[in-house]
PDB file of N, CA and C in Angstrom:
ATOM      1  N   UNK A   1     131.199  80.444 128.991  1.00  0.00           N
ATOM      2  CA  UNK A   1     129.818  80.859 128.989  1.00  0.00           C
ATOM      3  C   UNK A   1     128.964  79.694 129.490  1.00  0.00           C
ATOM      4  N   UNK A   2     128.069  79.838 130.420  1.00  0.00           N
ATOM      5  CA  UNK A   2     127.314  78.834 130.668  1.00  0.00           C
ATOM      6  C   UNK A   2     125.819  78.608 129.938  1.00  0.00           C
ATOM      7  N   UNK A   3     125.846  77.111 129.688  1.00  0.00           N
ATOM      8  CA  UNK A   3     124.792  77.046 128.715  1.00  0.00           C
ATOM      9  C   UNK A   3     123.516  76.787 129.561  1.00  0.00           C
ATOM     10  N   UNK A   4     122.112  77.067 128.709  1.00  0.00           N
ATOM     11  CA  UNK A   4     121.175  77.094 128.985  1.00  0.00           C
ATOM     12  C   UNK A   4     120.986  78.214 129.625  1.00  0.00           C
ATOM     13  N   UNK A   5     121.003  79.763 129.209  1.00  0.00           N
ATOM     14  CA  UNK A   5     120.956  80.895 130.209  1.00  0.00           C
ATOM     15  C   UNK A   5     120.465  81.771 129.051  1.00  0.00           C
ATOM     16  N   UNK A   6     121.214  81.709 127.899  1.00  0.00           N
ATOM     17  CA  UNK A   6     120.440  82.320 126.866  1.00  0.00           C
ATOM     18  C   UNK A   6     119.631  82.293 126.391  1.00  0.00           C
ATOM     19  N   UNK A   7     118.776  83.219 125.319  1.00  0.00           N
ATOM     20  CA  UNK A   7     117.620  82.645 124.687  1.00  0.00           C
ATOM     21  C   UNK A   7     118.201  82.707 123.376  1.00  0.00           C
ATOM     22  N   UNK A   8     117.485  81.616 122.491  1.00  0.00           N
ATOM     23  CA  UNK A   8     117.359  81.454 121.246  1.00  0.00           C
ATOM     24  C   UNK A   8     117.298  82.369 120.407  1.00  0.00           C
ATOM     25  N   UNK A   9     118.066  82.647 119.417  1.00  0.00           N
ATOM     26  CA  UNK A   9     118.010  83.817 118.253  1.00  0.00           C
ATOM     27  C   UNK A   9     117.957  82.653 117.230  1.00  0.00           C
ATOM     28  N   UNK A  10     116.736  82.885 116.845  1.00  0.00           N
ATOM     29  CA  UNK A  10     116.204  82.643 115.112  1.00  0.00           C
ATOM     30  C   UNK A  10     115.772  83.925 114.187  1.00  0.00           C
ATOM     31  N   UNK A  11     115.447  83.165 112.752  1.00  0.00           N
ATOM     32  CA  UNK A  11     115.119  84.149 112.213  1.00  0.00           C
ATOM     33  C   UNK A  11     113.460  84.646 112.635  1.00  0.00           C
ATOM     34  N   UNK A  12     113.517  85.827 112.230  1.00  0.00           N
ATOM     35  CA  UNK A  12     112.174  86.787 112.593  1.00  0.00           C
ATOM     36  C   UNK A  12     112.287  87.926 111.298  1.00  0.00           C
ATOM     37  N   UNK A  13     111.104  88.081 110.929  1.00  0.00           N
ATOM     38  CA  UNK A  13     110.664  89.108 110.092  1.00  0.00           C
ATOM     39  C   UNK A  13     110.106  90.394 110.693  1.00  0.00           C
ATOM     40  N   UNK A  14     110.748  91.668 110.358  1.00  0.00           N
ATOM     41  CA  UNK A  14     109.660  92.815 111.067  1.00  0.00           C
ATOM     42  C   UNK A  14     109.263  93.801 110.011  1.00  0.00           C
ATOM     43  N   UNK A  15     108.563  93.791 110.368  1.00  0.00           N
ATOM     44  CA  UNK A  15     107.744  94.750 109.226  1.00  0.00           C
ATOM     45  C   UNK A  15     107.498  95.980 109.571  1.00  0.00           C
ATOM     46  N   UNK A  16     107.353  97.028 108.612  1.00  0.00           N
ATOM     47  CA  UNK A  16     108.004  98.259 109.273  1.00  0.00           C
ATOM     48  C   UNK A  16     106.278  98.441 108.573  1.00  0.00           C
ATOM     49  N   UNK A  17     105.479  99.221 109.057  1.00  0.00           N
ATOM     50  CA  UNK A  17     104.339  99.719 108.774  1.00  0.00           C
ATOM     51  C   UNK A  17     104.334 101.317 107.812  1.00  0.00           C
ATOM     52  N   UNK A  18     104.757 101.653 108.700  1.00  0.00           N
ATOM     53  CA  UNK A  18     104.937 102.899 107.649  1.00  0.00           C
ATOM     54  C   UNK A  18     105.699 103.357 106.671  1.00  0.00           C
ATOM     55  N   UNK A  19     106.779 102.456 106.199  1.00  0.00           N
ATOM     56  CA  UNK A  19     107.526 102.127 104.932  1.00  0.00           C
ATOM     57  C   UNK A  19     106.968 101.323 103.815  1.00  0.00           C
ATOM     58  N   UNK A  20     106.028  99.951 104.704  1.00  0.00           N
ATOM     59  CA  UNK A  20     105.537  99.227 104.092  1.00  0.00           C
ATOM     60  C   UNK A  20     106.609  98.220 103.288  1.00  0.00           C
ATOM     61  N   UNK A  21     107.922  98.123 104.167  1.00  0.00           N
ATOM     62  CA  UNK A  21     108.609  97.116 104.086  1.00  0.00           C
ATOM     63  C   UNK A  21     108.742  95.931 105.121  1.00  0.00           C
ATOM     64  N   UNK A  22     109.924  94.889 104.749  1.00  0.00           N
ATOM     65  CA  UNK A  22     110.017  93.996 105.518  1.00  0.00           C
ATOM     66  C   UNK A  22     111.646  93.932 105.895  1.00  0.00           C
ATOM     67  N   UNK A  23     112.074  93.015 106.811  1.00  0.00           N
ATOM     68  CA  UNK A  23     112.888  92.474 107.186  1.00  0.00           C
ATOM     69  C   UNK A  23     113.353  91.525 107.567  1.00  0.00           C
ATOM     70  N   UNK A  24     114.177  90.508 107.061  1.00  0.00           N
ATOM     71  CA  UNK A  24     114.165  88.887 107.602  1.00  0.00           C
ATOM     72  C   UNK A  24     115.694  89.146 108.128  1.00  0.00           C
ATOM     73  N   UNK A  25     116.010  88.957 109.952  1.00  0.00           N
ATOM     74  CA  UNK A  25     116.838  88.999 110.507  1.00  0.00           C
ATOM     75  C   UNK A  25     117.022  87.876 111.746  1.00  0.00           C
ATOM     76  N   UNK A  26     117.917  87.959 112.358  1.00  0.00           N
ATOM     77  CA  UNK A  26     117.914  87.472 113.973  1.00  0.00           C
ATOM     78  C   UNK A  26     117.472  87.595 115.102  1.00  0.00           C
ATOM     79  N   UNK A  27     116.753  87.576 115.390  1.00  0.00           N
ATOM     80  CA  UNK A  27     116.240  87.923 116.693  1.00  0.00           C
ATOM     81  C   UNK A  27     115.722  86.633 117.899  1.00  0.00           C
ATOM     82  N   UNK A  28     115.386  87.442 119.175  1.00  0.00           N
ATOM     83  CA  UNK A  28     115.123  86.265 120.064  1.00  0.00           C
ATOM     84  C   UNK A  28     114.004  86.965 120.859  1.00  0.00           C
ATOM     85  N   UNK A  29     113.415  88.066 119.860  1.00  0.00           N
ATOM     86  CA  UNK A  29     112.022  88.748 120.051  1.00  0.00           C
ATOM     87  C   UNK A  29     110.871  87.273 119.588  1.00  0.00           C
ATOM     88  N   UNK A  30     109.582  86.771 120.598  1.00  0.00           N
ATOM     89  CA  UNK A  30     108.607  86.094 120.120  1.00  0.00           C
ATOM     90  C   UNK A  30     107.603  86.587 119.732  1.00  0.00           C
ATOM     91  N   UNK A  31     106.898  86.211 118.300  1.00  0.00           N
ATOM     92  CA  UNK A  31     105.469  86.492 118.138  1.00  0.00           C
ATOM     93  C   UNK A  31     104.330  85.139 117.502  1.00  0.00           C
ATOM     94  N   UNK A  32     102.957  85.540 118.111  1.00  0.00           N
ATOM     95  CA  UNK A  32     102.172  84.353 117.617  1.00  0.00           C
ATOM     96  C   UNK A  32     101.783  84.813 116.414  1.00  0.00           C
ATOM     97  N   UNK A  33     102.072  85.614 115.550  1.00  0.00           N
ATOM     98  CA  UNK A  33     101.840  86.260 114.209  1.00  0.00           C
ATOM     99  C   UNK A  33     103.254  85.290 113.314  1.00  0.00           C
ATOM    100  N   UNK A  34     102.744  85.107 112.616  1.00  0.00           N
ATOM    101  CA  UNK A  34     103.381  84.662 111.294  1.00  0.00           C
ATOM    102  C   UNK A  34     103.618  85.090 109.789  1.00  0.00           C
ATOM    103  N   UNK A  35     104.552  85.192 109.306  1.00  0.00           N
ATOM    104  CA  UNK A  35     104.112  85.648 107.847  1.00  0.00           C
ATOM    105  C   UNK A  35     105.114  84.500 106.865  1.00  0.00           C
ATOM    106  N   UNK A  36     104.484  84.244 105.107  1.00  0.00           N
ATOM    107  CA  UNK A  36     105.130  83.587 104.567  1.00  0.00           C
ATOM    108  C   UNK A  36     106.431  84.160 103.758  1.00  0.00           C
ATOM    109  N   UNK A  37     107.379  83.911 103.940  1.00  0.00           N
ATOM    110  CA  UNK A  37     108.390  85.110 103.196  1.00  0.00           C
ATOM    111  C   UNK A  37     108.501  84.616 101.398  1.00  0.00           C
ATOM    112  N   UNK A  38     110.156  85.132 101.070  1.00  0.00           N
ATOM    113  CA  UNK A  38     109.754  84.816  99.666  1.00  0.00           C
ATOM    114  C   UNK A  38     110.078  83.385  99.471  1.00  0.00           C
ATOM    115  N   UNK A  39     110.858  82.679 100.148  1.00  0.00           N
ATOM    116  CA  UNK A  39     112.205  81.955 100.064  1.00  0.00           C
ATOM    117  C   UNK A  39     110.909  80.746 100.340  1.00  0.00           C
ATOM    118  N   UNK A  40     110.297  80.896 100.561  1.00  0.00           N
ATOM    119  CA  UNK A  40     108.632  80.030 100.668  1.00  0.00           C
ATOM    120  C   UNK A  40     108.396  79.526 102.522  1.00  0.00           C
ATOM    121  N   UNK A  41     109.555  79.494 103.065  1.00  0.00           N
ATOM    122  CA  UNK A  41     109.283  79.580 104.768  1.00  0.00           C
ATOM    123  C   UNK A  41     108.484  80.345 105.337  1.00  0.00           C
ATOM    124  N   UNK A  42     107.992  80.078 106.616  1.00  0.00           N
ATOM    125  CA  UNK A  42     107.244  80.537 107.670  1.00  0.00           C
ATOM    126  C   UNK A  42     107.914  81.142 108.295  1.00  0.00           C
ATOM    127  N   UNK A  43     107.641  82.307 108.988  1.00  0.00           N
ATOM    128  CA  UNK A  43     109.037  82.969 110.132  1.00  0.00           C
ATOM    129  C   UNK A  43     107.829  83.678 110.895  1.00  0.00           C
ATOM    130  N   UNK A  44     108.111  83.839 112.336  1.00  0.00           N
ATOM    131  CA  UNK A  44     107.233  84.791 113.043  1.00  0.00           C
ATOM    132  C   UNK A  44     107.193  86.004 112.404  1.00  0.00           C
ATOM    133  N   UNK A  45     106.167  86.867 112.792  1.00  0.00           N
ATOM    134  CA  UNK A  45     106.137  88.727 112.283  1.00  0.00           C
ATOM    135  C   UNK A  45     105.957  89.436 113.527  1.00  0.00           C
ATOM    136  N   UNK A  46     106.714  90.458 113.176  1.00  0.00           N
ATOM    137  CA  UNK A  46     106.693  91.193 114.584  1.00  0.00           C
ATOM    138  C   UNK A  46     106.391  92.734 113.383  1.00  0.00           C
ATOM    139  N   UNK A  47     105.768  93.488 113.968  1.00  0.00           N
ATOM    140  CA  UNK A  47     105.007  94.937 113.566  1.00  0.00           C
ATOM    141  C   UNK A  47     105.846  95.701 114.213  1.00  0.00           C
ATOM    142  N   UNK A  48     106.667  96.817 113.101  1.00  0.00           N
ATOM    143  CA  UNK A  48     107.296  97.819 114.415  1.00  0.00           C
ATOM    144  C   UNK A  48     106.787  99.166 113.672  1.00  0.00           C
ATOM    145  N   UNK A  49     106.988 100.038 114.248  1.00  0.00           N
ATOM    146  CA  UNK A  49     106.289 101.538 113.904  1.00  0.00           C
ATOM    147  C   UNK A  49     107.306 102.472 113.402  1.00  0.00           C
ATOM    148  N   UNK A  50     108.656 102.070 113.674  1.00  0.00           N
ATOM    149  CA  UNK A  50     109.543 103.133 112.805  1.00  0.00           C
ATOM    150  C   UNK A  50     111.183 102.168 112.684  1.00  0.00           C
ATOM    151  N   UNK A  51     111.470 102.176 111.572  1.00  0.00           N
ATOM    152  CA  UNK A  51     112.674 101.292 111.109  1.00  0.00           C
ATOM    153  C   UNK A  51     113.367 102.402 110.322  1.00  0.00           C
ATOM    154  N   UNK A  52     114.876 101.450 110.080  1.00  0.00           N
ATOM    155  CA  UNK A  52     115.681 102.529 109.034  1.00  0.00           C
ATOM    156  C   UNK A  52     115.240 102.802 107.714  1.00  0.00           C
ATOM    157  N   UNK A  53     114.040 102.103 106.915  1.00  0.00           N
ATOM    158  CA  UNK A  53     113.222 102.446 105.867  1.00  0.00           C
ATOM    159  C   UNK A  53     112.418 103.778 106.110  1.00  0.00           C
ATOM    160  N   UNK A  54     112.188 103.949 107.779  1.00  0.00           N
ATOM    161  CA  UNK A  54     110.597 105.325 107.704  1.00  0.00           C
ATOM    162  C   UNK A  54     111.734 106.484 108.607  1.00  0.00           C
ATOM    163  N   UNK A  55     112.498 106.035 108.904  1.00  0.00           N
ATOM    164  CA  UNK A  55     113.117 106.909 110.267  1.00  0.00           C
ATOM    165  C   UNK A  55     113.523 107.797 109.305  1.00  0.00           C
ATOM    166  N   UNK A  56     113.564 109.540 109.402  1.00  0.00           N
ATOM    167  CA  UNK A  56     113.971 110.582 108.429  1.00  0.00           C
ATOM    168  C   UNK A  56     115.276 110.437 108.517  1.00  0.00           C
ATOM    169  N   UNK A  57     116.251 110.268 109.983  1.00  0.00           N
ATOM    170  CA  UNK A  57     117.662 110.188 109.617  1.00  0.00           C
ATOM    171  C   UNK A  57     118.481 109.214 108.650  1.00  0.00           C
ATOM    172  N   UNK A  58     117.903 108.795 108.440  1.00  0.00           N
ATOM    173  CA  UNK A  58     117.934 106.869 107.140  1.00  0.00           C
ATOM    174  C   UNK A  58     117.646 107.390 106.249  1.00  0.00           C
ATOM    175  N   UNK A  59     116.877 108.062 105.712  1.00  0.00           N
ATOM    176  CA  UNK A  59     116.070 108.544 104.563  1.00  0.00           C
ATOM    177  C   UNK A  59     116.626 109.721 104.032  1.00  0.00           C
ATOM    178  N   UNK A  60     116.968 110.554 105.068  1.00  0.00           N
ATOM    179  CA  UNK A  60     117.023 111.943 104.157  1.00  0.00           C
ATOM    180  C   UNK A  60     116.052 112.838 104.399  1.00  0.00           C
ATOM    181  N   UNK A  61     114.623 112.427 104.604  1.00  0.00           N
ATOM    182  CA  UNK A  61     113.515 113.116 104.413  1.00  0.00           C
ATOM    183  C   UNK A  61     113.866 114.214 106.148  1.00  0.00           C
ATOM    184  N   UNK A  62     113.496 115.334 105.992  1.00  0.00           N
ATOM    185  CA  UNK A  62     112.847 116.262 107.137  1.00  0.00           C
ATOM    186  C   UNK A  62     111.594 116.531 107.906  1.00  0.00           C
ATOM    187  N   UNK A  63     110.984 116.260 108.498  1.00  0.00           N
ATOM    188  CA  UNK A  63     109.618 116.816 108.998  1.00  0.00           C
ATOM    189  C   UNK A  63     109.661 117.802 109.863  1.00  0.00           C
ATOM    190  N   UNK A  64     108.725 118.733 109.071  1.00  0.00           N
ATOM    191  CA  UNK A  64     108.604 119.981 109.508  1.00  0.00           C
ATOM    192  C   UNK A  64     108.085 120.048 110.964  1.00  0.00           C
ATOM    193  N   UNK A  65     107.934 120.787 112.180  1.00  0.00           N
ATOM    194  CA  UNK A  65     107.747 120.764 113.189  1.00  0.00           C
ATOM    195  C   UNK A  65     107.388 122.144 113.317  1.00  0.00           C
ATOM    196  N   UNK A  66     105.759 122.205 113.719  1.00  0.00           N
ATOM    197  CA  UNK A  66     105.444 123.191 114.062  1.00  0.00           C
ATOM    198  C   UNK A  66     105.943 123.893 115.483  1.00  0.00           C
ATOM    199  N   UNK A  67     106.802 124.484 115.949  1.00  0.00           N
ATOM    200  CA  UNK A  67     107.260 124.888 117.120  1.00  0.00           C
ATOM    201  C   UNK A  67     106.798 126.089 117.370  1.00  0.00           C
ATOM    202  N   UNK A  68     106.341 127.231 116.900  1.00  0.00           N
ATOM    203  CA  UNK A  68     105.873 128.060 117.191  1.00  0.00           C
ATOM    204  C   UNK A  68     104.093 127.816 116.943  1.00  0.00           C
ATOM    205  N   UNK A  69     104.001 126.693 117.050  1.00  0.00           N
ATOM    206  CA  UNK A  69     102.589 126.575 117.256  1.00  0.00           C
ATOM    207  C   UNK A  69     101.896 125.753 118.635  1.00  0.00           C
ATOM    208  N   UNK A  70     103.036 125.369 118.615  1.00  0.00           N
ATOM    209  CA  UNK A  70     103.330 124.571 120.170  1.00  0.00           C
ATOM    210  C   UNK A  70     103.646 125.706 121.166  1.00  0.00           C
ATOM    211  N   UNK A  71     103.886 126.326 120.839  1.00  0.00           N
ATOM    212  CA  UNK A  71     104.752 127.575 121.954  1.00  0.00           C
ATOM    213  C   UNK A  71     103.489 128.657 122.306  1.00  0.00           C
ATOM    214  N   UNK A  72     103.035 128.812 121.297  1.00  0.00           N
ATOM    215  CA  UNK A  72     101.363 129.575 121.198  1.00  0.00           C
ATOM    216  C   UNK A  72     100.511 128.671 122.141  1.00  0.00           C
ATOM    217  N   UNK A  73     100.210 127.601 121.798  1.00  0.00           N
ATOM    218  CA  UNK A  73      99.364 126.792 122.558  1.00  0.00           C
ATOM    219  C   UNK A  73      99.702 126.593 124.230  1.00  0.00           C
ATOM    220  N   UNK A  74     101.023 126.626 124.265  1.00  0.00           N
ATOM    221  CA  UNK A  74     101.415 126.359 125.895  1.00  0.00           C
ATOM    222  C   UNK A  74     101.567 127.879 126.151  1.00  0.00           C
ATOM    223  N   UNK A  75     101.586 128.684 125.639  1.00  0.00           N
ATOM    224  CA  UNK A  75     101.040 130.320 126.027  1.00  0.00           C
ATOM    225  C   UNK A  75     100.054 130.573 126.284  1.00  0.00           C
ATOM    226  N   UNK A  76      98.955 129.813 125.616  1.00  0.00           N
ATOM    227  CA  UNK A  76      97.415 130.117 125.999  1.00  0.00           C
ATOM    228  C   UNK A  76      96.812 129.366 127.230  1.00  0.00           C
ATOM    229  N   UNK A  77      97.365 128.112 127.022  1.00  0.00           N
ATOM    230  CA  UNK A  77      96.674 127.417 128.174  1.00  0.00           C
ATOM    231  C   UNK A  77      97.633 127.949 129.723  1.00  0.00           C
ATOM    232  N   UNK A  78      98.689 128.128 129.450  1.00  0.00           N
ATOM    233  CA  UNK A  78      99.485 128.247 131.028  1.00  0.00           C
ATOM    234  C   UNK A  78      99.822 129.356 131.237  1.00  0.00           C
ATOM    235  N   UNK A  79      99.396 130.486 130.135  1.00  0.00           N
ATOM    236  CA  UNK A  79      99.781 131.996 131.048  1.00  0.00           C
ATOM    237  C   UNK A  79     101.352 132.063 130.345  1.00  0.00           C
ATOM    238  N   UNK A  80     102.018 133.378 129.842  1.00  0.00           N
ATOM    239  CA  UNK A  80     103.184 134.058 129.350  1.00  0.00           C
ATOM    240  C   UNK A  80     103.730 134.350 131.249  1.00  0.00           C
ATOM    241  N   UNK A  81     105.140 133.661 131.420  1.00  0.00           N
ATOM    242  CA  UNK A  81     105.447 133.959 132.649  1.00  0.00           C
ATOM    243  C   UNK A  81     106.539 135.748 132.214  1.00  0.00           C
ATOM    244  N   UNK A  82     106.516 136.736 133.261  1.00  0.00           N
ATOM    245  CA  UNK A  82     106.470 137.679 133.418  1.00  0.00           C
ATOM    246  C   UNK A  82     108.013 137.793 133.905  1.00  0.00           C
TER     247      UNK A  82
END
């Protein structure tokens, strides 16, 4: 393997917003955001919008999906094809 080609994997924290959890892992994702963890260190924070804490297949949980309301709506605006 030739050196100097990779990037750096340190630790990084991501925080899952809509779980309202965290994560202290590896990564070689950068951010100028910071957060203090428990362990009393500094680690960058990176914000993500869906993790295995919020994702329904992780969870269990279902969300309902209106599909026949979607199907109505693209009926009204574009015409029932014939």
């Amino acid at each position: 393997m030739r050196s100097g080609i990779h990037p750096v994997s340190r630790p990084v924290v991501f925080r899952d917003r809509a779980a309202d959890t965290a994560f202290l892992t590896t990564s070689t994702a950068r951010s100028a955001r910071t957060i203090e963890w428990a362990d009393g260190n500094t680690y960058p924070l990176i914000d993500v919008e869906i993790s295995s804490a919020s994702h329904p297949f992780y969870t269990g949980n279902t969300r309902v999906v209106d599909t026949a309301g979607r199907v109505e709506r693209f009926e009204r605006r574009y015409g029932r094809a014939s």
